[in-house]
Structure formats: structure tokens, C-alpha cells
N, C-alpha and C. Protein backbone atom coordinates (compact mmCIF):
# COMPACT_ATOMS: atom_id res chain seq x y z
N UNK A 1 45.64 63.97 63.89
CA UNK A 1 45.01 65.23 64.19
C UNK A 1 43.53 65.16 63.81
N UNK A 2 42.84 65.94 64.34
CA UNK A 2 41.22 65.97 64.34
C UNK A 2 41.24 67.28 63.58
N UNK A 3 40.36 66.83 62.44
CA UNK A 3 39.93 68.05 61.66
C UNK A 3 38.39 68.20 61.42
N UNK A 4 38.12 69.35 61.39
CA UNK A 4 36.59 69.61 60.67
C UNK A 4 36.53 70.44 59.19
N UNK A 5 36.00 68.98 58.53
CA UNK A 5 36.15 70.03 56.78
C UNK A 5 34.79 70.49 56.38
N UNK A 6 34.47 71.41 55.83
CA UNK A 6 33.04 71.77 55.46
C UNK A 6 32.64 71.01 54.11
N UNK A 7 31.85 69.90 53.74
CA UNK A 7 32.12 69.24 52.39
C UNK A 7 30.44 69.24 51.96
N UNK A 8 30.52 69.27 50.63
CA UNK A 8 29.01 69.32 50.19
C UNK A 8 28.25 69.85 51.19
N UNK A 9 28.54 70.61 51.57
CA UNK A 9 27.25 71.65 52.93
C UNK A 9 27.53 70.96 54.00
N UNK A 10 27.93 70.59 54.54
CA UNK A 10 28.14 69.62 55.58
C UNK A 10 29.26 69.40 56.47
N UNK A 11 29.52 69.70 57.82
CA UNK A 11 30.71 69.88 58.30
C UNK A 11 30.74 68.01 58.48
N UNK A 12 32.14 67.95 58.04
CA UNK A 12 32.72 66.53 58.31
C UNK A 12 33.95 66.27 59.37
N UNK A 13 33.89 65.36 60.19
CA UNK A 13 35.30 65.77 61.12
C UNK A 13 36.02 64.34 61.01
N UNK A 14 37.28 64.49 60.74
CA UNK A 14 38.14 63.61 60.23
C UNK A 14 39.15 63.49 60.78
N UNK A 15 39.74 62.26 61.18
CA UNK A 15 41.09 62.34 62.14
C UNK A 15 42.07 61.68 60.91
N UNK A 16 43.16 62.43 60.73
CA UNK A 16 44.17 62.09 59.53
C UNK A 16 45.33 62.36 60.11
N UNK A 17 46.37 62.48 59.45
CA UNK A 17 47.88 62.18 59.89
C UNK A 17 47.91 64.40 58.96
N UNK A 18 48.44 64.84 59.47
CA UNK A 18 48.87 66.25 59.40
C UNK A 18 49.09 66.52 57.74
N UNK A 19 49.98 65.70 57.84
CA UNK A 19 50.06 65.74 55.86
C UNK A 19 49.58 65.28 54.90
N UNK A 20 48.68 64.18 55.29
CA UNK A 20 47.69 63.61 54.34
C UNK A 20 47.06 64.34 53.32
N UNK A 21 46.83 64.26 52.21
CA UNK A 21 46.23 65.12 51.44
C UNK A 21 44.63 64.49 51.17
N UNK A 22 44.16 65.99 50.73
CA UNK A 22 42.75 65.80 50.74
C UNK A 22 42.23 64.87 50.16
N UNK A 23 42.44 64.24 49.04
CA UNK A 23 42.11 63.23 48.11
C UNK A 23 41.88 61.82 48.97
N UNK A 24 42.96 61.32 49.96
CA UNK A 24 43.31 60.65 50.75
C UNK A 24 41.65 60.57 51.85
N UNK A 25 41.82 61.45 52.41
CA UNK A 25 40.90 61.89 53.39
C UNK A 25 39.21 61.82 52.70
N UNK A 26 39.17 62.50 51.47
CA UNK A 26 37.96 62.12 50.82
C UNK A 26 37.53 61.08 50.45
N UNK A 27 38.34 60.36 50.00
CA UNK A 27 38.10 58.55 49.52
C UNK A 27 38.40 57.39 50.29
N UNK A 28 39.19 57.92 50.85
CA UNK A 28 39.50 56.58 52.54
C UNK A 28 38.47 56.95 53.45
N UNK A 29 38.68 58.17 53.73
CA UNK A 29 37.49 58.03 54.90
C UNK A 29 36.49 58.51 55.19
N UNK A 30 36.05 59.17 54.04
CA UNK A 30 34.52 59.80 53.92
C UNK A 30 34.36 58.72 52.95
N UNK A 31 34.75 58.10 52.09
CA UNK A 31 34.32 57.21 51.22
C UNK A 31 33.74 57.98 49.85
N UNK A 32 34.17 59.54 49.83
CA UNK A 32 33.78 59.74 48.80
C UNK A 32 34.37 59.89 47.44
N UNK A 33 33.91 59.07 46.49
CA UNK A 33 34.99 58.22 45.74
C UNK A 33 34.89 58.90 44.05
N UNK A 34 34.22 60.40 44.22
CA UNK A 34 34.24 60.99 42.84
C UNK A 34 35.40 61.37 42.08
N UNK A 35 36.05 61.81 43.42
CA UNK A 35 37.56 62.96 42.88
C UNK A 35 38.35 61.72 42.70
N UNK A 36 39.15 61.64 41.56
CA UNK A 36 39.94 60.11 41.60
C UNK A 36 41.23 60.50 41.63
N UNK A 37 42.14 59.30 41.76
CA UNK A 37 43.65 59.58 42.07
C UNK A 37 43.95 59.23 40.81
N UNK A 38 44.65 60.37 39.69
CA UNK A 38 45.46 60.30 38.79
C UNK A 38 47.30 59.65 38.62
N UNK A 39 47.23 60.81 38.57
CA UNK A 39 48.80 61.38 38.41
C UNK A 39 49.75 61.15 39.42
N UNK A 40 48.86 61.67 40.83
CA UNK A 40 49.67 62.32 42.09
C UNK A 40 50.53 63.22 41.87
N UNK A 41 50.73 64.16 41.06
CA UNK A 41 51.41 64.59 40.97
C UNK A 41 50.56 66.75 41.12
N UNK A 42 49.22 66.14 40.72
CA UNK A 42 48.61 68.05 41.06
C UNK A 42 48.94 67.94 39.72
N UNK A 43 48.38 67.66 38.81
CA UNK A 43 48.82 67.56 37.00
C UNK A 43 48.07 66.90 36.11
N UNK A 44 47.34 66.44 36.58
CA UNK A 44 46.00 65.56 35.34
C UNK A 44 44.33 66.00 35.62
N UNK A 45 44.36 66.36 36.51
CA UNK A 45 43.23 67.25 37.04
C UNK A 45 41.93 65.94 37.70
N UNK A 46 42.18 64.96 37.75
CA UNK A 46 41.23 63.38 38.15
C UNK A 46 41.12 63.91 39.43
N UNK A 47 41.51 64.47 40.15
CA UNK A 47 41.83 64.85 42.03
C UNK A 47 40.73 66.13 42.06
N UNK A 48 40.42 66.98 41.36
CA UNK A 48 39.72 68.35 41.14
C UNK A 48 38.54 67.84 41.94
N UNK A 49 38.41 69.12 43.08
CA UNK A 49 36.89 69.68 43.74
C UNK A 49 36.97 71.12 43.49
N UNK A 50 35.86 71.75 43.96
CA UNK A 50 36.00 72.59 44.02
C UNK A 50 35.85 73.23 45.66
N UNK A 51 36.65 74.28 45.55
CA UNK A 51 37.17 74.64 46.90
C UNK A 51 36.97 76.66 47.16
N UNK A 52 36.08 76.69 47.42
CA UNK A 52 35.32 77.92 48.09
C UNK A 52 35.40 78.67 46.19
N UNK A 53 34.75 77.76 45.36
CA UNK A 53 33.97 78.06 44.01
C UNK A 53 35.14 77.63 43.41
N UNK A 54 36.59 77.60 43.83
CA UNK A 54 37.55 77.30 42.20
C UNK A 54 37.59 76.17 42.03
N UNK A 55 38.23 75.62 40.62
CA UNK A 55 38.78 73.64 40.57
C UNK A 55 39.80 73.48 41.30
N UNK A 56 39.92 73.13 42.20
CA UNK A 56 41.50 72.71 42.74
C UNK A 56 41.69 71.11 43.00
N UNK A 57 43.04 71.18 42.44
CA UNK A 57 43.66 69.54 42.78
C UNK A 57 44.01 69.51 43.91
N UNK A 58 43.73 67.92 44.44
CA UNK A 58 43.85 67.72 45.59
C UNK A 58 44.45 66.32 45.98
N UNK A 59 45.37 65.96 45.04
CA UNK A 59 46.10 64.60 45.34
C UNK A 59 47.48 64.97 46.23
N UNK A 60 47.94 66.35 46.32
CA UNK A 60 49.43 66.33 46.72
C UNK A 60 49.08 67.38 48.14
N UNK A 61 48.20 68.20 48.08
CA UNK A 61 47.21 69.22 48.99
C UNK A 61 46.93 68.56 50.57
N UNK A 62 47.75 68.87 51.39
CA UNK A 62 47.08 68.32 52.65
C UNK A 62 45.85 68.83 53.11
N UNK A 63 44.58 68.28 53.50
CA UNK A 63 43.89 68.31 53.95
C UNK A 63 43.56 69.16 54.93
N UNK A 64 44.75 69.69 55.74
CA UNK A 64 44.60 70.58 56.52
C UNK A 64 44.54 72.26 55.84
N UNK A 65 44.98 72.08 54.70
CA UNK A 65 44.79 73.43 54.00
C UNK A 65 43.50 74.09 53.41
N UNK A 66 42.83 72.82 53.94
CA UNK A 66 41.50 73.35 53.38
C UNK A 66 40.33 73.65 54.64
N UNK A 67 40.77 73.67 55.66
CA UNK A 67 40.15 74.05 56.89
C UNK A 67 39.54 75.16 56.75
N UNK A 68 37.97 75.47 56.57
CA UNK A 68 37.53 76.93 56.65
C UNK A 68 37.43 76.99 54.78
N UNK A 69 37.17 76.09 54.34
CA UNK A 69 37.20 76.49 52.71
C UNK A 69 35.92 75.84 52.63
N UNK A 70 34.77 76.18 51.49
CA UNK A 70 33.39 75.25 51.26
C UNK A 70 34.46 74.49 50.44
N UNK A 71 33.95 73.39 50.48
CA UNK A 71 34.59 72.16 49.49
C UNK A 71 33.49 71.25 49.02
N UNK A 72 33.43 71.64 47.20
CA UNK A 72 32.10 70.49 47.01
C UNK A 72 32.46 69.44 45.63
N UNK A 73 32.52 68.33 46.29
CA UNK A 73 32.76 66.70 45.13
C UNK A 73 32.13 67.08 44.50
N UNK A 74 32.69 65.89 43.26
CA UNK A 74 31.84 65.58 42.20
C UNK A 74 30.46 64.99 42.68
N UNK A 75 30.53 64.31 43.75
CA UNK A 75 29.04 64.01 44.65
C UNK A 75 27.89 65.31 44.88
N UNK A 76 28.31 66.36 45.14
CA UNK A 76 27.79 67.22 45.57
C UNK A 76 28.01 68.20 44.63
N UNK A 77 28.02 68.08 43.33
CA UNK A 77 28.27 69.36 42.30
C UNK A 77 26.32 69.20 41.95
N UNK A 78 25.72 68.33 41.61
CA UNK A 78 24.46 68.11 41.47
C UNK A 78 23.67 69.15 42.51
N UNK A 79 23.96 68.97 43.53
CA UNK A 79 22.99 70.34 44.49
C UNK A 79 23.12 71.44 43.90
N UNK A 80 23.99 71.83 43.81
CA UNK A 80 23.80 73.44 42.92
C UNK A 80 23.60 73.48 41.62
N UNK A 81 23.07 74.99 41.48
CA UNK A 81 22.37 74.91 40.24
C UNK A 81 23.46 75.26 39.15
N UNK A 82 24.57 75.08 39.04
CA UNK A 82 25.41 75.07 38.25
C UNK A 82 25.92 74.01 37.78
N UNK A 83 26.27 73.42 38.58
CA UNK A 83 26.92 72.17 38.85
C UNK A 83 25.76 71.16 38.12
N UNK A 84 24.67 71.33 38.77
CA UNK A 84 23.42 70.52 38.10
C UNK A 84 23.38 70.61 36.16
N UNK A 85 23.46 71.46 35.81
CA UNK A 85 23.37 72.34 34.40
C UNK A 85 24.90 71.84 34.21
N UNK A 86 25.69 71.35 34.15
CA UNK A 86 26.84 70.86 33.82
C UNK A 86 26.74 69.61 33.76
N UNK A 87 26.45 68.61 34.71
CA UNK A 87 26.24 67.53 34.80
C UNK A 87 25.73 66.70 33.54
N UNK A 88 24.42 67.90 33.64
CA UNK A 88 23.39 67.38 32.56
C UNK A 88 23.69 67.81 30.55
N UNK A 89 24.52 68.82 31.22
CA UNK A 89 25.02 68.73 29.94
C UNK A 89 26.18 67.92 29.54
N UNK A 90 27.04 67.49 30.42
CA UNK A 90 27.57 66.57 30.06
C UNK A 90 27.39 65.28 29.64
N UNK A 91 26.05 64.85 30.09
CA UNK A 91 25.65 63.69 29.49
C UNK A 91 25.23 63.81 28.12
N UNK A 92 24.08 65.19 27.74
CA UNK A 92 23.54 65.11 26.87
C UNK A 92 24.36 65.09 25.38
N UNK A 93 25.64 66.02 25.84
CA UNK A 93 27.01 65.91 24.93
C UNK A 93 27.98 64.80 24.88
N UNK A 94 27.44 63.72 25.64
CA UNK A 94 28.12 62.37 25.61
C UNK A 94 29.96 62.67 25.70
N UNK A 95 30.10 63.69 26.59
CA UNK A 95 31.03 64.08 27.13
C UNK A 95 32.19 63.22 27.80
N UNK A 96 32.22 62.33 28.21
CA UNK A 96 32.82 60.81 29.04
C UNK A 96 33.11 59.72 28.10
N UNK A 97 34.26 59.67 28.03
CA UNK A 97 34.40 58.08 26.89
C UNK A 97 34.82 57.23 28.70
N UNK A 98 35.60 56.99 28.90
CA UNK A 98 35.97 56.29 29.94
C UNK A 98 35.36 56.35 31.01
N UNK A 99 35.58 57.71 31.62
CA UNK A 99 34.39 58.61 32.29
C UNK A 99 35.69 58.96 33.82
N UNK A 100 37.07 58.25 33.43
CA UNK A 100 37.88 58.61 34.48
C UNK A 100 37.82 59.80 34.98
N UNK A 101 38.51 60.63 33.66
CA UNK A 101 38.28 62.25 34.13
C UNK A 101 37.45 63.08 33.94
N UNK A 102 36.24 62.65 33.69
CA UNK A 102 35.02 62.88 33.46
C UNK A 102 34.44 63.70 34.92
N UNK A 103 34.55 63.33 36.18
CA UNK A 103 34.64 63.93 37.10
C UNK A 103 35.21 65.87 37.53
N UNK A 104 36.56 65.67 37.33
CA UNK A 104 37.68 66.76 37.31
C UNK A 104 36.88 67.88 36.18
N UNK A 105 37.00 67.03 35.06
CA UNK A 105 36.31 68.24 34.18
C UNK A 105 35.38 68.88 34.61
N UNK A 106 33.94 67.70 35.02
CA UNK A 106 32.82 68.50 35.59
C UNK A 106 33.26 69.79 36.57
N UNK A 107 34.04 69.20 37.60
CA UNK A 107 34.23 70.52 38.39
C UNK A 107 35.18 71.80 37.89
N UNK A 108 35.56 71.45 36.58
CA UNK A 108 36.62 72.79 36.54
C UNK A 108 35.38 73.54 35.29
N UNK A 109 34.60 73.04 34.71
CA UNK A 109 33.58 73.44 33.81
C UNK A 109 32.53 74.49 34.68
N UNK A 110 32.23 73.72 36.10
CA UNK A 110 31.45 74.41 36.96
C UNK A 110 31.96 75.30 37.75
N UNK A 111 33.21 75.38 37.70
CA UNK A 111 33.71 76.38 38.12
C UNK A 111 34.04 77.70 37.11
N UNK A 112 34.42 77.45 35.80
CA UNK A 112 34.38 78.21 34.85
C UNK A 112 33.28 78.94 34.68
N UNK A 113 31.83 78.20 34.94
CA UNK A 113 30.86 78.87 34.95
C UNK A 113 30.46 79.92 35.92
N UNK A 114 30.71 79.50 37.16
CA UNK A 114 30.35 80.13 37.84
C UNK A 114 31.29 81.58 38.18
N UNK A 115 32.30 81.77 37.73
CA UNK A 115 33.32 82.57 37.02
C UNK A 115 32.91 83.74 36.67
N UNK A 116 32.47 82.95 35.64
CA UNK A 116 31.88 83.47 34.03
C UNK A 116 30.87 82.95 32.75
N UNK A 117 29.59 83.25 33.41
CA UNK A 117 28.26 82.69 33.03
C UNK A 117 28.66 82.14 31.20
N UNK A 118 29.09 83.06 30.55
CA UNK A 118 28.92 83.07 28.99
C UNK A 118 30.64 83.07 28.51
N UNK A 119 31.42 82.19 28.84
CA UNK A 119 32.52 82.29 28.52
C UNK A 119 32.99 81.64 26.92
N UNK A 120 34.16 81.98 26.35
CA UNK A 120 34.38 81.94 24.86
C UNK A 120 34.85 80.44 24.46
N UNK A 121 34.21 79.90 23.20
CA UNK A 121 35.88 78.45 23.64
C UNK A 121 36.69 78.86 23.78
N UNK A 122 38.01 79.69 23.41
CA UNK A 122 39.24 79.73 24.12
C UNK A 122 39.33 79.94 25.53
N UNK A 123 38.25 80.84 26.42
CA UNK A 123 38.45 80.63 27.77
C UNK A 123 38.19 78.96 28.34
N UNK A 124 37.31 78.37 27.44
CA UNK A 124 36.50 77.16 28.09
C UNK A 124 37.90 76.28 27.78
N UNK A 125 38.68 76.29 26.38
CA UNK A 125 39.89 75.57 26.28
C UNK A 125 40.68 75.78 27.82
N UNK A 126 41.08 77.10 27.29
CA UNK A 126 42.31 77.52 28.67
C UNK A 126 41.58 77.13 29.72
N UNK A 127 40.70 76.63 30.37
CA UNK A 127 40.32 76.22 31.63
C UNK A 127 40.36 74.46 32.09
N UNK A 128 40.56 73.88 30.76
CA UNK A 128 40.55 72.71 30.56
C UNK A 128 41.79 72.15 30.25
N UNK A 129 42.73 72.97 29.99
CA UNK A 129 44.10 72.39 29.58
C UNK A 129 44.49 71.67 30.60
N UNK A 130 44.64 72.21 31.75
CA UNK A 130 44.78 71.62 32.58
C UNK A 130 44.98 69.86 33.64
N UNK A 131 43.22 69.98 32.27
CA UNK A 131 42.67 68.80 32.57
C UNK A 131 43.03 67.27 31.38
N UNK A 132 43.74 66.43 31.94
CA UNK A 132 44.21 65.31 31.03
C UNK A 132 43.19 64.23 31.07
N UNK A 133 42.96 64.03 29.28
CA UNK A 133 41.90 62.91 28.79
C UNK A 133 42.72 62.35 27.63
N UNK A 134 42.91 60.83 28.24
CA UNK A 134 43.37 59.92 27.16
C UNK A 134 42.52 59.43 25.77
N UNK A 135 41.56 59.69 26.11
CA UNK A 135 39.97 59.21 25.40
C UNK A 135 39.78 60.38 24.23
N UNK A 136 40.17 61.49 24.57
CA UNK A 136 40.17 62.22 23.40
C UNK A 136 38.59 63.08 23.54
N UNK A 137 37.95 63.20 24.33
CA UNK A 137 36.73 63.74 24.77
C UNK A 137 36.60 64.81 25.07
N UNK A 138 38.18 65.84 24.73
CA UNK A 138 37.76 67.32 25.18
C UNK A 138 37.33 68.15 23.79
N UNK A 139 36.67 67.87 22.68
CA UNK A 139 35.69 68.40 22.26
C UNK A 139 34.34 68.61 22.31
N UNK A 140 33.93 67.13 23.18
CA UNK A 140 32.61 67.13 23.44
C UNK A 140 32.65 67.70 24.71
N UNK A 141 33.44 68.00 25.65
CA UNK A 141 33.86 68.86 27.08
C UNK A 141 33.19 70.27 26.57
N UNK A 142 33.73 70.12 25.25
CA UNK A 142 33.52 72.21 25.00
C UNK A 142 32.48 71.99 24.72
N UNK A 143 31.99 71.25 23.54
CA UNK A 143 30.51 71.26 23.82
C UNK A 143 29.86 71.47 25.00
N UNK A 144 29.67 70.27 25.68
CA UNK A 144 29.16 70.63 27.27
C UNK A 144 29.20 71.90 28.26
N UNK A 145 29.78 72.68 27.63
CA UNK A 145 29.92 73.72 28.86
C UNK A 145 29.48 74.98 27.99
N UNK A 146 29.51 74.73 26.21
CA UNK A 146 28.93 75.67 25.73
C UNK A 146 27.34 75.24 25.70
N UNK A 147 27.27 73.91 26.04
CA UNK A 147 25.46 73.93 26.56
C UNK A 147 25.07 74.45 27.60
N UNK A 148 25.78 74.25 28.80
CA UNK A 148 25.89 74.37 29.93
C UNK A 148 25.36 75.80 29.59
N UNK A 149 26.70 76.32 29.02
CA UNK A 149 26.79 78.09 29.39
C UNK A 149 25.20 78.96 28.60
N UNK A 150 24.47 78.13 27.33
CA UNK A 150 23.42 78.74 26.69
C UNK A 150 22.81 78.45 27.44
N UNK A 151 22.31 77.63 28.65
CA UNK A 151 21.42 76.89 29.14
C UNK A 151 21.18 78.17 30.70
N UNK A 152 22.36 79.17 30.83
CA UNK A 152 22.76 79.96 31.72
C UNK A 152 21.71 80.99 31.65
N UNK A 153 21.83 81.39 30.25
CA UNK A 153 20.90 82.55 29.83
C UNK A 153 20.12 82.48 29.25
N UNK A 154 19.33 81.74 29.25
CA UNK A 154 17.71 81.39 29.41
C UNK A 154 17.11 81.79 30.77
């Protein structure tokens, strides 16, 4: 089937098999290789874009469900000014030991933000549970998004 997905600002048109899931479609054949394949299971959060502003997993998600949704990679979280202010705070908080799910987080952080400019650690926790790190890096995560988030209101 012939699809047109709207991705990082950009309509993309993709011929995939009906059930393919998005993850599939983003890294085989757009080649875009931010969102990574975890789990497969929609459960470790490595698959996370964001999809008309939320984090959503997208390893088990056919592709066709996202027809008519903005959809923006970890490639394309840098264009916006949220996404940008996350990024950068994630580095500066040395946020990434491995840097596998280093991705997923970014987008569920930038989505938290954009949410909710000034959110609490327990919201910034509960938004991250979600998200599985073997590395042990989701303290410097909260950091990052409580930079992120001071960096909001300025």
C-alpha cells in the first residue's frame, strides 16, 4: 500500500505492507534511524516519536495509524524550540550513558514539556516510567528536563 506520512514537517510517501509498523517504515525506508527497536513489545519506550505533540511507541503501531498525525523523530526534535532546549539539556546533564534510550526519553521529556512548561519531579518521574534504562541514567533524565523546564521560563 502507498502511504503519505507527515514526518519532521515533511510529507513522506511510503509503500509498506498494511501492517507494518511505524518503526519499520521509519528505519528501513526513510532510513531514519533515531527511534530504535527495543523490546517490540510497545514497553521500553527506544521506539518513541512524537505523534501530533505526545511520546508514542511505535514498534508494534502500524504505520497506517498514523496517517494525518504530525510525526517528529528524534532527527527532527532539534527544529523546535522545545525539543531543541531538551536536547541541549540533555547533554549538558550528561544524561546518556549508552545513549540507546537516550533517544525515547528525549521525546517523551519534550513532550512533557510541551504539556506542561514547569512540571514537578513526580510528574517528570511518572512520564518517564515508562521509559526503560539499563544504564541507570534516569536521574540525570530528571535533571535534564528540570533544566530544560527552568530554561522554559526565562
Amino acid at each position: 500500500m502507498e502511504l503519505t506520512l507527515r514526518i519532521n514537517g515533511r510529507d513522506r510517501s511510503v509503500r509498506s505492507e498494511e501492517d507494518t509498523p511505524l518503526l519499520y517504515v521509519l528505519r528501513d525506508e526513510l532510513k531514519l534511524k533515531g527511534a530504535k527497536f527495543g523490546c517490540g513489545l510497545e514497553q521500553c519506550g527506544a521506539c518513541a516519536v512524537l505523534a501530533d505533540g505526545e511520546a508514542t511507541f511505535t514498534c508494534v503501531s502500524p504505520a497506517a495509524a498514523f496517517a494525518g498525525s504530525e510525526i517528529v523523530t528524534p532527527e527532527g526534535l532539534a527544529e523546535t524550540e522545545c525539543g531543541a532546549r531538551v536536547q541541549a539539556a540533555f547533554a549538558e546533564a550528561s544524561a546518556a550513558q549508552c545513549g540507546y534510550c537516550t533517544p525515547g526519553l528525549a521525546i517523551a521529556a519534550t513532550a512533557l514539556l510541551m504539556r506542561n512548561p514547569s512540571p514537578s519531579r513526580e510528574e517528570a518521574k511518572a512520564e518517564m516510567q515508562m521509559h526503560l534504562c539499563r544504564c541507570g541514567s534516569h536521574p540525570r533524565v530528571l535533571r535534564a528536563v528540570e533544566l530544560a523546564a527552568s530554561r522554559n521560563r526565562k
